[in-house]
Protein backbone atom coordinates (compact mmCIF):
# COMPACT_ATOMS: atom_id res chain seq x y z
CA UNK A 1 4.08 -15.72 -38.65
CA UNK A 2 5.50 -13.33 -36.22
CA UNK A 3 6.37 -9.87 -37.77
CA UNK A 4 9.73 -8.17 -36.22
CA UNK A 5 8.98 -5.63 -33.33
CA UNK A 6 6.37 -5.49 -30.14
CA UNK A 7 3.58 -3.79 -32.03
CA UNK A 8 3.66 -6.41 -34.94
CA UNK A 9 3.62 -9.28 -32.51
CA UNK A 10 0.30 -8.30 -30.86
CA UNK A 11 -1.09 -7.25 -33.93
CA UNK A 12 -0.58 -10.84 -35.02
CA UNK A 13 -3.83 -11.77 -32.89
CA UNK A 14 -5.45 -8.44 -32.41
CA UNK A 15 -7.94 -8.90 -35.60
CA UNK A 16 -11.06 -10.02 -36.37
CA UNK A 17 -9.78 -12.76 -38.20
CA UNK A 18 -8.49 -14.43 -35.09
CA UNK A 19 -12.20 -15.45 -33.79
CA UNK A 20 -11.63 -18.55 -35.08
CA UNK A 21 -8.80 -19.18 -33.67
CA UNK A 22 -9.63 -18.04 -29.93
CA UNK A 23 -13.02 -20.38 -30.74
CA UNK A 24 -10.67 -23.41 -31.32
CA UNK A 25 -8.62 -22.65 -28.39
CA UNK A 26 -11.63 -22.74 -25.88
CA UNK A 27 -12.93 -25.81 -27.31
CA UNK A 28 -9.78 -27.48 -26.96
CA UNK A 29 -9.74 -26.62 -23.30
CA UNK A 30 -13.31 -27.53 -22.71
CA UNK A 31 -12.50 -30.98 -24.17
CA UNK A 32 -9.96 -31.37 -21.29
CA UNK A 33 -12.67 -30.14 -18.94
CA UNK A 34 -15.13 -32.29 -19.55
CA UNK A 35 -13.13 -35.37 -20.19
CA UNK A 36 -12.59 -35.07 -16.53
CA UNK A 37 -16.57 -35.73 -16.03
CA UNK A 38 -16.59 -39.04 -17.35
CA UNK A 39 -13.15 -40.65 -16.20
CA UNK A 40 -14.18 -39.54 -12.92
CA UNK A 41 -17.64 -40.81 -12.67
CA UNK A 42 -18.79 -38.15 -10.80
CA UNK A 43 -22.21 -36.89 -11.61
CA UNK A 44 -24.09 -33.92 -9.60
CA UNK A 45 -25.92 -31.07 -10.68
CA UNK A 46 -23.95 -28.75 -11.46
CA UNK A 47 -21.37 -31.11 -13.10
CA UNK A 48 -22.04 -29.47 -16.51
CA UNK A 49 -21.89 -25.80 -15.31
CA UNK A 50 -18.66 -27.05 -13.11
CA UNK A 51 -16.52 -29.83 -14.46
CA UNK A 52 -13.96 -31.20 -12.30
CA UNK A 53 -10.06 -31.50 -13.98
CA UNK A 54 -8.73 -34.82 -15.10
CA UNK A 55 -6.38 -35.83 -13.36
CA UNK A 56 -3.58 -36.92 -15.83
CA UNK A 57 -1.83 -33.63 -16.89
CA UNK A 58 -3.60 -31.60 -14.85
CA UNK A 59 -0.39 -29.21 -14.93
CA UNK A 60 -0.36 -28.70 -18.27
CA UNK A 61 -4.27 -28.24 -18.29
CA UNK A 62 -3.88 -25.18 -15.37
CA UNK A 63 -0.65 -23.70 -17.46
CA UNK A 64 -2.63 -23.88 -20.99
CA UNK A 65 -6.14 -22.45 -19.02
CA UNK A 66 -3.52 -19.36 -17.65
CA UNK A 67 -2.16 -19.05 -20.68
CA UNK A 68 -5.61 -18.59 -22.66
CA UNK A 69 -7.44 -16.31 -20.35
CA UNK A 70 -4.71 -14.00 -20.28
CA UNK A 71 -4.46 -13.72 -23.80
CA UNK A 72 -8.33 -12.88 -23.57
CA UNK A 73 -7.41 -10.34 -21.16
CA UNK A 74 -4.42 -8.89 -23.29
CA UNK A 75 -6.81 -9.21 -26.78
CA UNK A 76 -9.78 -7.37 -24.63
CA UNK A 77 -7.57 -4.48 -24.10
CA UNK A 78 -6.02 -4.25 -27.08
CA UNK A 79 -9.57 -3.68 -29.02
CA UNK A 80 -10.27 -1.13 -26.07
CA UNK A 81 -7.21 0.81 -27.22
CA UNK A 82 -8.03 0.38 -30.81
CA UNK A 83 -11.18 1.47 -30.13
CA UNK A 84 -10.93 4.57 -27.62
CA UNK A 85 -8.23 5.89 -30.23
CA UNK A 86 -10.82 5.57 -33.40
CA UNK A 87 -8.31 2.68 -35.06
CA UNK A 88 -10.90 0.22 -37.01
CA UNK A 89 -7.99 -1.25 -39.40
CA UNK A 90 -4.60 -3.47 -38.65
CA UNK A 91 -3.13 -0.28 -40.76
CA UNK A 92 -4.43 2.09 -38.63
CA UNK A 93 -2.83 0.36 -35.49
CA UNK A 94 0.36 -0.07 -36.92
CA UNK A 95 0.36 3.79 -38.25
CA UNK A 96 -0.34 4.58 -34.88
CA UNK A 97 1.94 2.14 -32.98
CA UNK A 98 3.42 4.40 -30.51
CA UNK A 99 -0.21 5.80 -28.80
CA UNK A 100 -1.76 2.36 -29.25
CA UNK A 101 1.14 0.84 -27.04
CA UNK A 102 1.34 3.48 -24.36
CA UNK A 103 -2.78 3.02 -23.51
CA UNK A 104 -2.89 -0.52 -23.81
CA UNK A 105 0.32 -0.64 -21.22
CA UNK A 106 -2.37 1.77 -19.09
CA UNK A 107 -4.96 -0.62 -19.81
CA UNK A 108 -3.32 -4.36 -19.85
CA UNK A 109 -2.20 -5.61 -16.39
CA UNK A 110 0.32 -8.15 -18.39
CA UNK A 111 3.38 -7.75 -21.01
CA UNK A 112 1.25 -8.35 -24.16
CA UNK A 113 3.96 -9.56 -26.20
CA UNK A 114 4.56 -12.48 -23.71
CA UNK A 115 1.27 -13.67 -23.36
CA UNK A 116 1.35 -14.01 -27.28
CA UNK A 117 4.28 -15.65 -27.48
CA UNK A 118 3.64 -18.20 -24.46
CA UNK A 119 0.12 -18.71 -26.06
CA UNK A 120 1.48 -19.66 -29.54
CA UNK A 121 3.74 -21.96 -27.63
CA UNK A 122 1.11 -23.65 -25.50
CA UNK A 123 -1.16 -23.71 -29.02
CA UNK A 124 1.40 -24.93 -31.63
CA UNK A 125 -1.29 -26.68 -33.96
CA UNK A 126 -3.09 -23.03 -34.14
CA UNK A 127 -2.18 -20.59 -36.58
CA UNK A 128 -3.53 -17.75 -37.54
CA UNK A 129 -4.80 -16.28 -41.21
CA UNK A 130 -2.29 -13.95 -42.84
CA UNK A 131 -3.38 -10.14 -42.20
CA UNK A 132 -2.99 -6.58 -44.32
CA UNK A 133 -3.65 -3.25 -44.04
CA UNK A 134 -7.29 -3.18 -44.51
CA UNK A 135 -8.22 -6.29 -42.11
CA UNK A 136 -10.53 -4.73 -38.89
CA UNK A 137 -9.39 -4.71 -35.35
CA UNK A 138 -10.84 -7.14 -33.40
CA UNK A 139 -14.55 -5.08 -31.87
CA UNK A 140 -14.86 -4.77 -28.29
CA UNK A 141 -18.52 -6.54 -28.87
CA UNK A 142 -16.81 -9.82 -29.87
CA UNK A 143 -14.49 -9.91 -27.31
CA UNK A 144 -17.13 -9.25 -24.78
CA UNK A 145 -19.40 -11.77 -26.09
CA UNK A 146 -16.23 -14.50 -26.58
CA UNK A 147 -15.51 -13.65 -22.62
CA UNK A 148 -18.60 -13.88 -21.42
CA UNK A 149 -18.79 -17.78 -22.95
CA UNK A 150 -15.46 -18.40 -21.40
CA UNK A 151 -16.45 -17.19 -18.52
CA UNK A 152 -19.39 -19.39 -18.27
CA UNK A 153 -17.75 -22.25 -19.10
CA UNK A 154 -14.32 -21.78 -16.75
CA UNK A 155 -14.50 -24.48 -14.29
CA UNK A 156 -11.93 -21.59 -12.05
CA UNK A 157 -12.90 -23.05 -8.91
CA UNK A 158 -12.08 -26.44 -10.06
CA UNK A 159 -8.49 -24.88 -11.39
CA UNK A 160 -7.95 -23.40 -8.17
CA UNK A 161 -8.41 -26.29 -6.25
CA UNK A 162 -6.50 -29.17 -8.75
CA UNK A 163 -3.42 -26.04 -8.50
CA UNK A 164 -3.82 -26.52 -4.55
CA UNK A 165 -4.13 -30.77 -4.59
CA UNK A 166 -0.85 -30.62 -6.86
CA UNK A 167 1.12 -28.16 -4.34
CA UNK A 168 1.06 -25.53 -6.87
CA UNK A 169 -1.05 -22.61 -6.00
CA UNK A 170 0.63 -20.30 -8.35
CA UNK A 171 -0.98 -21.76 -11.15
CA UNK A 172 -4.54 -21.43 -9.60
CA UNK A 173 -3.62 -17.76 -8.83
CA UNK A 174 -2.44 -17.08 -12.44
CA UNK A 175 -6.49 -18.35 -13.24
CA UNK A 176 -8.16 -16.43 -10.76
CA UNK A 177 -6.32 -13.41 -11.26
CA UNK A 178 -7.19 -13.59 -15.68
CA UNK A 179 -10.14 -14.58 -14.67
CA UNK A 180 -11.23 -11.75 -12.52
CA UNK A 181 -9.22 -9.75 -15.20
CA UNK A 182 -12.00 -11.10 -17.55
CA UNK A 183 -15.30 -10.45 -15.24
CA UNK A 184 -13.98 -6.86 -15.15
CA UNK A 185 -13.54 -6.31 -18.97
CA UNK A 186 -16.86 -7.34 -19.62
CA UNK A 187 -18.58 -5.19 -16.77
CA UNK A 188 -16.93 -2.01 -18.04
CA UNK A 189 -17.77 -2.71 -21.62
CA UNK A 190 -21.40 -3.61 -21.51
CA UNK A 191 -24.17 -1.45 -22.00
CA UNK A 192 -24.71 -1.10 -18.42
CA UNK A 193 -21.44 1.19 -17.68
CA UNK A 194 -22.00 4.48 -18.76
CA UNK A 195 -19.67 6.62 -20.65
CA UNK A 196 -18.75 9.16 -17.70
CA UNK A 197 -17.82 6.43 -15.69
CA UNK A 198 -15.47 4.93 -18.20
CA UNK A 199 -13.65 8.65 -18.58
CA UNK A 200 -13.09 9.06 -15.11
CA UNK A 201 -12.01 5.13 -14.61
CA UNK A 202 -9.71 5.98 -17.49
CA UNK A 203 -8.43 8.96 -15.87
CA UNK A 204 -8.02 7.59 -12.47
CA UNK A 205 -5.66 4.66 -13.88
CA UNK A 206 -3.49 7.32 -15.89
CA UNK A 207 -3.50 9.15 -11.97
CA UNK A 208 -4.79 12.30 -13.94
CA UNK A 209 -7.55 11.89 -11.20
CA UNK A 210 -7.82 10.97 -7.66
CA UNK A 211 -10.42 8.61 -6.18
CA UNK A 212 -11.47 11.70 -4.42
CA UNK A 213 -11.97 13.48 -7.91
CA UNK A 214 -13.97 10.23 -9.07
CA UNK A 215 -16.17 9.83 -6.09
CA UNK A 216 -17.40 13.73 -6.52
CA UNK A 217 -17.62 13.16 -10.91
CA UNK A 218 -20.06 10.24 -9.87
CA UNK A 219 -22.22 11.72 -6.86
CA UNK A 220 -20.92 8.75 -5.24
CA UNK A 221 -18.82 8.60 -1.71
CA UNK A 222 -14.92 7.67 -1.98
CA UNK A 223 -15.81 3.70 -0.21
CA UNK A 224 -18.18 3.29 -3.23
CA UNK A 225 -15.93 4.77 -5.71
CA UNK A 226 -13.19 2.79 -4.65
CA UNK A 227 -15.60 0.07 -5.05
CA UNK A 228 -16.93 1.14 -8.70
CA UNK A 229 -12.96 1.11 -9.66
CA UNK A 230 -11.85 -2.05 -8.56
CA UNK A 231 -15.35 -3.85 -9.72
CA UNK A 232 -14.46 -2.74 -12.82
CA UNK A 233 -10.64 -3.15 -13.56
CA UNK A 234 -9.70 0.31 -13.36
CA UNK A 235 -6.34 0.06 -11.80
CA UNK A 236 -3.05 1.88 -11.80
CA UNK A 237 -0.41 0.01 -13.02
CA UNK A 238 2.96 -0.23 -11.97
CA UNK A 239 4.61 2.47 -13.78
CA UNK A 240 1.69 4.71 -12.73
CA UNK A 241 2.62 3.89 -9.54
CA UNK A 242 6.55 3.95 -9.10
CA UNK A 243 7.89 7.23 -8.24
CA UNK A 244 10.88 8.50 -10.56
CA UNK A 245 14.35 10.07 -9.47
CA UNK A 246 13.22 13.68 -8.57
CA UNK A 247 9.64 12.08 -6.87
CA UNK A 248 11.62 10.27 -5.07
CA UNK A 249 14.05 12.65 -3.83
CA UNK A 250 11.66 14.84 -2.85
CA UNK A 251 9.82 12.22 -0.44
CA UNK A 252 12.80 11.37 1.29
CA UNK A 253 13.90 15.08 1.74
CA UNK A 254 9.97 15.77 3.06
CA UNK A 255 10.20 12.36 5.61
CA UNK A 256 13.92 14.21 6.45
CA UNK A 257 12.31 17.49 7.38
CA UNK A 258 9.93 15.39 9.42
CA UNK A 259 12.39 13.58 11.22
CA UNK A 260 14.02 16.87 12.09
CA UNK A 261 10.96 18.70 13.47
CA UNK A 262 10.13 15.55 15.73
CA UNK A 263 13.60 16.30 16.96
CA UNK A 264 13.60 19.88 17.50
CA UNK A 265 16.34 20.39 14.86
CA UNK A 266 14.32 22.95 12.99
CA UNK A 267 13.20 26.11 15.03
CA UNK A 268 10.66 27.11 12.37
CA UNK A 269 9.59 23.83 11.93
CA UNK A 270 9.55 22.59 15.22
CA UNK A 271 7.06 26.02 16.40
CA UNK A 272 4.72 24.49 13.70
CA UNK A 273 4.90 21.25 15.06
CA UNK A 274 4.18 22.72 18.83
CA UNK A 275 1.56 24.61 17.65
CA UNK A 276 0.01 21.19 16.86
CA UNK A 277 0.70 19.95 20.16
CA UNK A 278 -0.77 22.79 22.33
CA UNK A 279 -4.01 22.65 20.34
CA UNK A 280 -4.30 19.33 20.97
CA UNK A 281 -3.27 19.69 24.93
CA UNK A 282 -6.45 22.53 24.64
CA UNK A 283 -8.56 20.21 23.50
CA UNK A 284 -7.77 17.07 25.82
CA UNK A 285 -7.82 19.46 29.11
CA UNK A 286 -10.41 22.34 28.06
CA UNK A 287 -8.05 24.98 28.37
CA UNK A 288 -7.35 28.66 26.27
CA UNK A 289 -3.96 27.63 24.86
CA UNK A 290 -3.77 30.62 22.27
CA UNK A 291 -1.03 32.42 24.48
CA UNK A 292 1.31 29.99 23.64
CA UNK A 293 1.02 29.82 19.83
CA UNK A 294 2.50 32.26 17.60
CA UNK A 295 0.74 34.73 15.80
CA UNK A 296 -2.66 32.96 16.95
CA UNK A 297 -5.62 34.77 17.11
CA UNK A 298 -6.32 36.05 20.72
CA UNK A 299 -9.98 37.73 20.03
């Protein structure tokens, strides 16, 4: 089933023909759901919109709901990739391995050879169709449309709060964070997010832009741009984030050079850093302070 290497893994669900499968998968879920409903004997409202858990293996229900929205979340980036680079067969993907990979590391917030390989472990009785060359990616269309049903359908505040009643939070976070993984896919995909806001979200998760950058591309102020980017999953990952050798050298040297001006260890540094100071005396006690500042202008 699984083909050797990272790219072949995730390429073993990231086609259209694995609808069916992902179908399956929710239904078997929503069987546990719902089972809950009538062992419990609870009936409100809502009960069909929010079905309580059972509660035998209610563990292995929160591990197996984890485990399936965050394949959702790793197969919703993946089409984005395919998609964004123009890649409409399994041939073209796998021709183009090495630039599919890197975005859909920008993209994914999870390892998506993991989540395949703990969701073909959690699934064992699912298998999926043989694939070639010419079989199409899975579309960004069906994997909004398959999320949006899941969404509906995800009892997550009832998976939050069995995780809690068993003393195992963890597992409810693992849910909430997929599923708010999930509610952002679908908001940047849907008709209603225009295409200048998905370049500069792009951007601003490969730090090619700053959120100041973004706020003035959308006429919007930084709070709501910060906003727009979080309400819509665009988020730097970790190695956007981690500073290399040289970054890091050179932060520790600038919080050195600091450190020495605070101490007066640096003349030319340290007349910088009283320059600072006098201003600020000048404008605390309405005073002229320019004498004491080099090369200030006296006029």
């Amino acid at each position: 089933m699984h083909a050797p290497g990272r790219a072949a893994e995730v390429t073993v669900v990231g086609n259209s023909r694995v609808l069916p499968l992902l179908v399956d998968s929710e239904a078997a879920l929503r069987k546990d759901y719902l089972s809950a409903s009538k062992s419990e004997g609870i009936s409100r409202p809502d009960r069909r919109a929010s079905p309580s858990l059972p509660v035998r293996s209610s563990e292995a229900v929160l591990v197996d709901s984890g485990t399936f929205l965050e394949l959702l979340v790793v197969l919703g980036a993946w089409s984005e990739a395919a998609a964004e680079l123009d890649l409409p067969t399994v041939g073209s993907v796998t021709a183009n391995a090495a630039r599919h990979l890197a975005l859909l590391d920008a993209i994914c917030p999870y390892d998506p050879e993991q989540v395949v390989q703990e969701y073909f472990q959690s699934f064992p009785r699912l298998t999926v169709a043989e694939v070639d060359v010419d079989t199409p990616t899975l579309a960004v269309s069906a994997m909004v449309q398959l999320c949006l049903g899941n969404l509906a359908t995800c009892p997550i505040a009832d998976l939050e709060r069995r995780a809690n009643e068993l003393g195992s939070p963890d597992l409810g976070h693992r849910c909430r964070k997929a599923y708010d993984a999930l509610v952002a896919f679908t908001r940047r995909n849907r008709l209603e997010h225009d295409d200048a806001g998905r370049v500069l979200g792009r951007a601003y998760a490969d730090a090619r832009l700053s959120v100041e950058e973004v706020a003035a591309g959308l006429g919007i102020s930084v709070p709501d741009a910060l906003v727009f980017l979080d309400r819509h999953g665009y988020a730097r990952g970790l190695k956007r984030v981690a500073l290399g050798d040289a970054e890091r050298d050179a932060a520790y040297a600038a919080m050195r050079r600091d450190r020495l001006v605070r101490r007066g260890a640096s003349p030319a540094a340290a007349r910088e850093l009283a320059a600072i100071n006098v201003v600020a005396s000048q404008r605390i006690e309405d005073i002229d302070a320019r004498r004491w500042i080099p090369n200030a202008d006296r006029s």
